[in-house]
Structures are given as structure tokens and as C-alpha cells.
N, C-alpha and C. Protein backbone atom coordinates (compact mmCIF):
# COMPACT_ATOMS: atom_id res chain seq x y z
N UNK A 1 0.84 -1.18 0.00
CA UNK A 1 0.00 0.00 0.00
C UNK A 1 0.89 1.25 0.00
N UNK A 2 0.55 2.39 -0.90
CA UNK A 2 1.55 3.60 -0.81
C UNK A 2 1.10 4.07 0.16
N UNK A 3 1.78 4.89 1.13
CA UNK A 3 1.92 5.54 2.15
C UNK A 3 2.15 7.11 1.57
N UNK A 4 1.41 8.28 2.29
CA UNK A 4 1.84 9.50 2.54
C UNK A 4 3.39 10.35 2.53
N UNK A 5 4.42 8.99 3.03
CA UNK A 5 5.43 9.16 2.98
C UNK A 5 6.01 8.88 1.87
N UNK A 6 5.46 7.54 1.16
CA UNK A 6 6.00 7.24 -0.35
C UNK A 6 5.96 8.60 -1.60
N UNK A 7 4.49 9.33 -1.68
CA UNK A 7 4.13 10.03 -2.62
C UNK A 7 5.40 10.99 -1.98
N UNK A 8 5.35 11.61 -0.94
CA UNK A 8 6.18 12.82 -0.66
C UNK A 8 7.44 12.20 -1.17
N UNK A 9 7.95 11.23 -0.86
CA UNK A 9 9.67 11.20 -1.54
C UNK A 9 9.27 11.17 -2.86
N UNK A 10 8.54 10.04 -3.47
CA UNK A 10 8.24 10.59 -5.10
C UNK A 10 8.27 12.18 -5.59
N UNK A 11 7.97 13.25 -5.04
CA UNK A 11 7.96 14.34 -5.64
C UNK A 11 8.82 15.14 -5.36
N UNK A 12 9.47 14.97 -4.31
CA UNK A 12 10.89 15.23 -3.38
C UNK A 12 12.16 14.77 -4.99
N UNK A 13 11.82 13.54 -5.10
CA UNK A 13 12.85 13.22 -6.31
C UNK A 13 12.93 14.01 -7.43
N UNK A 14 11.49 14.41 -8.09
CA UNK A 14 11.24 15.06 -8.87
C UNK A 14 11.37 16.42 -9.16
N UNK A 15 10.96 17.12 -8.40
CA UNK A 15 10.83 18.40 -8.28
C UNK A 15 11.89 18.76 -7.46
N UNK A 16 12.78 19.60 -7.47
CA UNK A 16 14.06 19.68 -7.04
C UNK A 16 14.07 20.85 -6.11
N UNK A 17 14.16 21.21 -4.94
CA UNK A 17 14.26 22.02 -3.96
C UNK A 17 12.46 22.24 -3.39
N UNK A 18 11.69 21.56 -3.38
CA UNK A 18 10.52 21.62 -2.73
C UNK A 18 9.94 21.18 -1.37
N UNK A 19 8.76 21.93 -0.94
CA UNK A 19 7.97 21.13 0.22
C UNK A 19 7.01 20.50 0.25
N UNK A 20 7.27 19.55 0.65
CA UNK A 20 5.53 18.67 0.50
C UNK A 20 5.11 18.50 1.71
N UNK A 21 4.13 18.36 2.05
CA UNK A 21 3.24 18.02 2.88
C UNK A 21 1.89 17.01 2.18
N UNK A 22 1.85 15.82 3.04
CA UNK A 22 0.76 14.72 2.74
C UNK A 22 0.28 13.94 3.75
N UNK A 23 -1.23 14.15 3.48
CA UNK A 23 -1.70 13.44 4.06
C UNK A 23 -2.72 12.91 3.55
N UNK A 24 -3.33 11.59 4.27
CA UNK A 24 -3.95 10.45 3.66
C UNK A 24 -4.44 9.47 3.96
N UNK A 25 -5.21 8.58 3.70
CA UNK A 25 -5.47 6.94 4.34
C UNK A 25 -5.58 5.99 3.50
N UNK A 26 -4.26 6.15 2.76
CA UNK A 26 -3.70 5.13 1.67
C UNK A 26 -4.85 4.68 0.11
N UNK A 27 -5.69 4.91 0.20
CA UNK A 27 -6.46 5.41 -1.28
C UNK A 27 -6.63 6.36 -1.45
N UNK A 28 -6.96 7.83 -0.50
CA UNK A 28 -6.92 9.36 -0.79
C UNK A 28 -5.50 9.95 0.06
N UNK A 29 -5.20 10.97 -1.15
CA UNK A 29 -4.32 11.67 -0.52
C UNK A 29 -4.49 13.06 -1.26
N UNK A 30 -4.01 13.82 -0.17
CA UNK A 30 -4.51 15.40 -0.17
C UNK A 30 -2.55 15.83 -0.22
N UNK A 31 -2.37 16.79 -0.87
CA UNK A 31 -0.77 17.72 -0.84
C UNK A 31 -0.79 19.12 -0.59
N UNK A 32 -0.01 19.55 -0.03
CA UNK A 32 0.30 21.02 -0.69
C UNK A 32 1.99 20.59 -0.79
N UNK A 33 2.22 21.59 -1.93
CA UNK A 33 3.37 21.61 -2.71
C UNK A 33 3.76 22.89 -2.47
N UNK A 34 4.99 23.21 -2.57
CA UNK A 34 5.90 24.67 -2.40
C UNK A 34 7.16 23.96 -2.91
N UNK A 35 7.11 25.00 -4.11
CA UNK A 35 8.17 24.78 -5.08
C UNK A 35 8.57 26.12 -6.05
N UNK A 36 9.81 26.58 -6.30
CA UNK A 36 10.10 27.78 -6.60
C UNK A 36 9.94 27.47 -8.08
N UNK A 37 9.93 26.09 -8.30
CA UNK A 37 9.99 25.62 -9.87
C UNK A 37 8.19 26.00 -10.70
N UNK A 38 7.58 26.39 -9.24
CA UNK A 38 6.14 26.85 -10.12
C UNK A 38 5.60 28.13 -10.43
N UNK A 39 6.89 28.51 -10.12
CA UNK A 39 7.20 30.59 -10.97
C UNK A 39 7.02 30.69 -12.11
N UNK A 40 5.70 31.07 -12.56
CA UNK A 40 5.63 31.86 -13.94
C UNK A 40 4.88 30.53 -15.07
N UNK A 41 4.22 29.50 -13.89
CA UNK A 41 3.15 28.66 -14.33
C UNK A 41 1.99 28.79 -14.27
N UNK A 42 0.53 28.72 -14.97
CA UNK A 42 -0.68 28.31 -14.08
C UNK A 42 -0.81 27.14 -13.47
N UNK A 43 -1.80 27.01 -12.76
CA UNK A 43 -2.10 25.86 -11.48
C UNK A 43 -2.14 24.43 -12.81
N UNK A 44 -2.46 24.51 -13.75
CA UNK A 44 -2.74 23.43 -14.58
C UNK A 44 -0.99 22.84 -15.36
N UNK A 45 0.11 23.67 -15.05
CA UNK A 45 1.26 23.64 -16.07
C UNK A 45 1.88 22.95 -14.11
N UNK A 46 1.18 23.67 -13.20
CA UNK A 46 2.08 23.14 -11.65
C UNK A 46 1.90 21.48 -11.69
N UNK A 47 0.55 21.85 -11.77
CA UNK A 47 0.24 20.02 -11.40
C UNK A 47 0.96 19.10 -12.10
N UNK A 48 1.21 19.56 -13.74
CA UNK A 48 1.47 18.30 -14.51
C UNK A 48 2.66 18.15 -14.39
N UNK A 49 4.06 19.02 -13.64
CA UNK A 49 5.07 19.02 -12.71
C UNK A 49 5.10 18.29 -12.28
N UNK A 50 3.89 17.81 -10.94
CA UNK A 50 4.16 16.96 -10.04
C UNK A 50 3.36 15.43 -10.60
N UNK A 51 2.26 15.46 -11.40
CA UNK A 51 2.11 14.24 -12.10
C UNK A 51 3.52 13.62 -13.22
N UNK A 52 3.99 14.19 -13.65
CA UNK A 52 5.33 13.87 -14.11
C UNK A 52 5.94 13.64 -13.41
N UNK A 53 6.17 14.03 -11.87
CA UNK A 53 7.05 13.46 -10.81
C UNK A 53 6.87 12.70 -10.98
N UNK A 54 5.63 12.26 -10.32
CA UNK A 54 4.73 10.72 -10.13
C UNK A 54 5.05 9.48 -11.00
N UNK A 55 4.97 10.00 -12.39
CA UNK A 55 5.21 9.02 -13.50
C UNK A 55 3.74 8.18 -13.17
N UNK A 56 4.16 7.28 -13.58
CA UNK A 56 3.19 5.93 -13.78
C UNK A 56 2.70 5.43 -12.39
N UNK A 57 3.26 6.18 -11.27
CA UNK A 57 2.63 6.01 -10.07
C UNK A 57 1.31 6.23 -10.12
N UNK A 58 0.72 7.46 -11.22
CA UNK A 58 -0.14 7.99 -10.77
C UNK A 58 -1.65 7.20 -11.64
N UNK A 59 -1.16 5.91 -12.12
CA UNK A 59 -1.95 5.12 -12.97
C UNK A 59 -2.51 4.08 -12.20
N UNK A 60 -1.16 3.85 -11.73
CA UNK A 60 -1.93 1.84 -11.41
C UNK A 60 -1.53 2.59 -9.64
N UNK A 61 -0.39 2.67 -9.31
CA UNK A 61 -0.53 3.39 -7.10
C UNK A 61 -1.08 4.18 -6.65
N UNK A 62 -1.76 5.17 -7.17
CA UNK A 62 -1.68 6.07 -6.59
C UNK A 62 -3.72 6.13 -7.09
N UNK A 63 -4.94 5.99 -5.92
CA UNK A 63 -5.95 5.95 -6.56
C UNK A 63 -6.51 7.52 -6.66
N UNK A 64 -6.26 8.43 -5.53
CA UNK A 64 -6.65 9.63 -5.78
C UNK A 64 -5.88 10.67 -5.09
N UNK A 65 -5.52 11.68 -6.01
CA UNK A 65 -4.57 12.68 -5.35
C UNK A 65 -5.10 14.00 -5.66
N UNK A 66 -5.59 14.69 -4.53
CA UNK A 66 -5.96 16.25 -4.62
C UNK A 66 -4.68 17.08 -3.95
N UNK A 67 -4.86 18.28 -4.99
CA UNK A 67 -2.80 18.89 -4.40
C UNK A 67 -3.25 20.28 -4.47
N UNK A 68 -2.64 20.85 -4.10
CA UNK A 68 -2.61 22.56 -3.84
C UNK A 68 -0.96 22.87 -4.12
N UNK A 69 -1.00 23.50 -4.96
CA UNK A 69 0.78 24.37 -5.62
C UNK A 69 0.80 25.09 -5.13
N UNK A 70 2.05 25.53 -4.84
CA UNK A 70 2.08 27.43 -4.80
C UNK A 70 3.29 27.77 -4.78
N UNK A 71 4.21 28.51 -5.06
CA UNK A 71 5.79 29.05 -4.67
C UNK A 71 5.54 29.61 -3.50
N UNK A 72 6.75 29.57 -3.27
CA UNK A 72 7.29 30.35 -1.47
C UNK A 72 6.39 31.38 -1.99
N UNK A 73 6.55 32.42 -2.57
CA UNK A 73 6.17 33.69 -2.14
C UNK A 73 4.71 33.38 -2.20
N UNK A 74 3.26 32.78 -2.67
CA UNK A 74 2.36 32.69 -2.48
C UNK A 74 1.99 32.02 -1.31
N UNK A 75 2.92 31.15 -0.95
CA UNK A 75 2.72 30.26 0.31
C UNK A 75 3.07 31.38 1.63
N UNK A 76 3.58 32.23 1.29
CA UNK A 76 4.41 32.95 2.90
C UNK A 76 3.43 34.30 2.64
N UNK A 77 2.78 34.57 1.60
CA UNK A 77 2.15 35.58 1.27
C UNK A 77 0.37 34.86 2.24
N UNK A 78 0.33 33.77 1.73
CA UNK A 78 -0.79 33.15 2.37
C UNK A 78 -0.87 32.72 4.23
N UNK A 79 0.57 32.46 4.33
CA UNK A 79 0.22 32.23 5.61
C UNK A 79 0.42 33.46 6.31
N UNK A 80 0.96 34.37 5.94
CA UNK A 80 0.83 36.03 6.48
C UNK A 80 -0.66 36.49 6.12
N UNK A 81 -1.31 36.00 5.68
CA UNK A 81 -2.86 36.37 5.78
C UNK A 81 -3.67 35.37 7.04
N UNK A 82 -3.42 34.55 7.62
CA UNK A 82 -3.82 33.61 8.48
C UNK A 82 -3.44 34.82 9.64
């Protein structure tokens, strides 16, 4: 069974200087992503980033993944609104 921890090193490999956060109960898993690599993307060019991480994980392991992107500065911009 993939674990919360599996997907996060999967995208950890992929995406090169990022944060993940996951959580889950091994058929759903929820992300947020922070990655400087999603500067000057829309939310639709972020995701397919991290589904390309994924590769073929995201076919036959992985049954459902809801994710939230953002770069540092939207992420530190967001939690300075909290």
C-alpha cells in the first residue's frame, strides 16, 4: 500500500528544492506543494510538474490525489494572511 510518505519522496525526487506536505489513508491523498519551480506557471502547467514526478505512479498506485501548488512567495504571502 503507498503511504503518505512514499508520494512525498516521489515528488521530493522530482521536483528539485521543494515542500511537500501529505496526508492520507492510503487510497486518498490530499498535498500542498511549495516549489520555486512553479514561478511563472498556471495551477494546470504546476500540477502536470508533479504528475510527471509521479510518472506511472499515478496510474496503477496512486488511486486519488488532490494537491494545492504554490511558490514560497504565495505560500508565505498566504500564511501572512492567516
Amino acid at each position: 500500500m503507498v503511504t503518505p510518505e512514499d508520494i512525498k519522496g516521489w515528488i521530493e525526487q522530482g521536483i528539485s528544492d521543494c515542500r511537500v506536505e501529505i496526508t492520507g489513508d492510503g487510497q486518498h491523498f490530499y498535498a500542498v506543494i511549495i516549489s520555486p519551480a512553479f514561478a511563472g506557471q498556471n495551477r494546470v502547467q504546476q500540477h502536470q510538474l508533479v504528475y510527471k514526478a509521479l510518472g506511472e505512479r499515478m496510474k496503477a498506485e496512486i488511486h486519488a490525489l488532490s494537491m494545492q501548488t504554490m511558490t514560497p512567495e504565495e505560500y508565505a504571502a498566504d500564511d501572512a494572511a492567516d
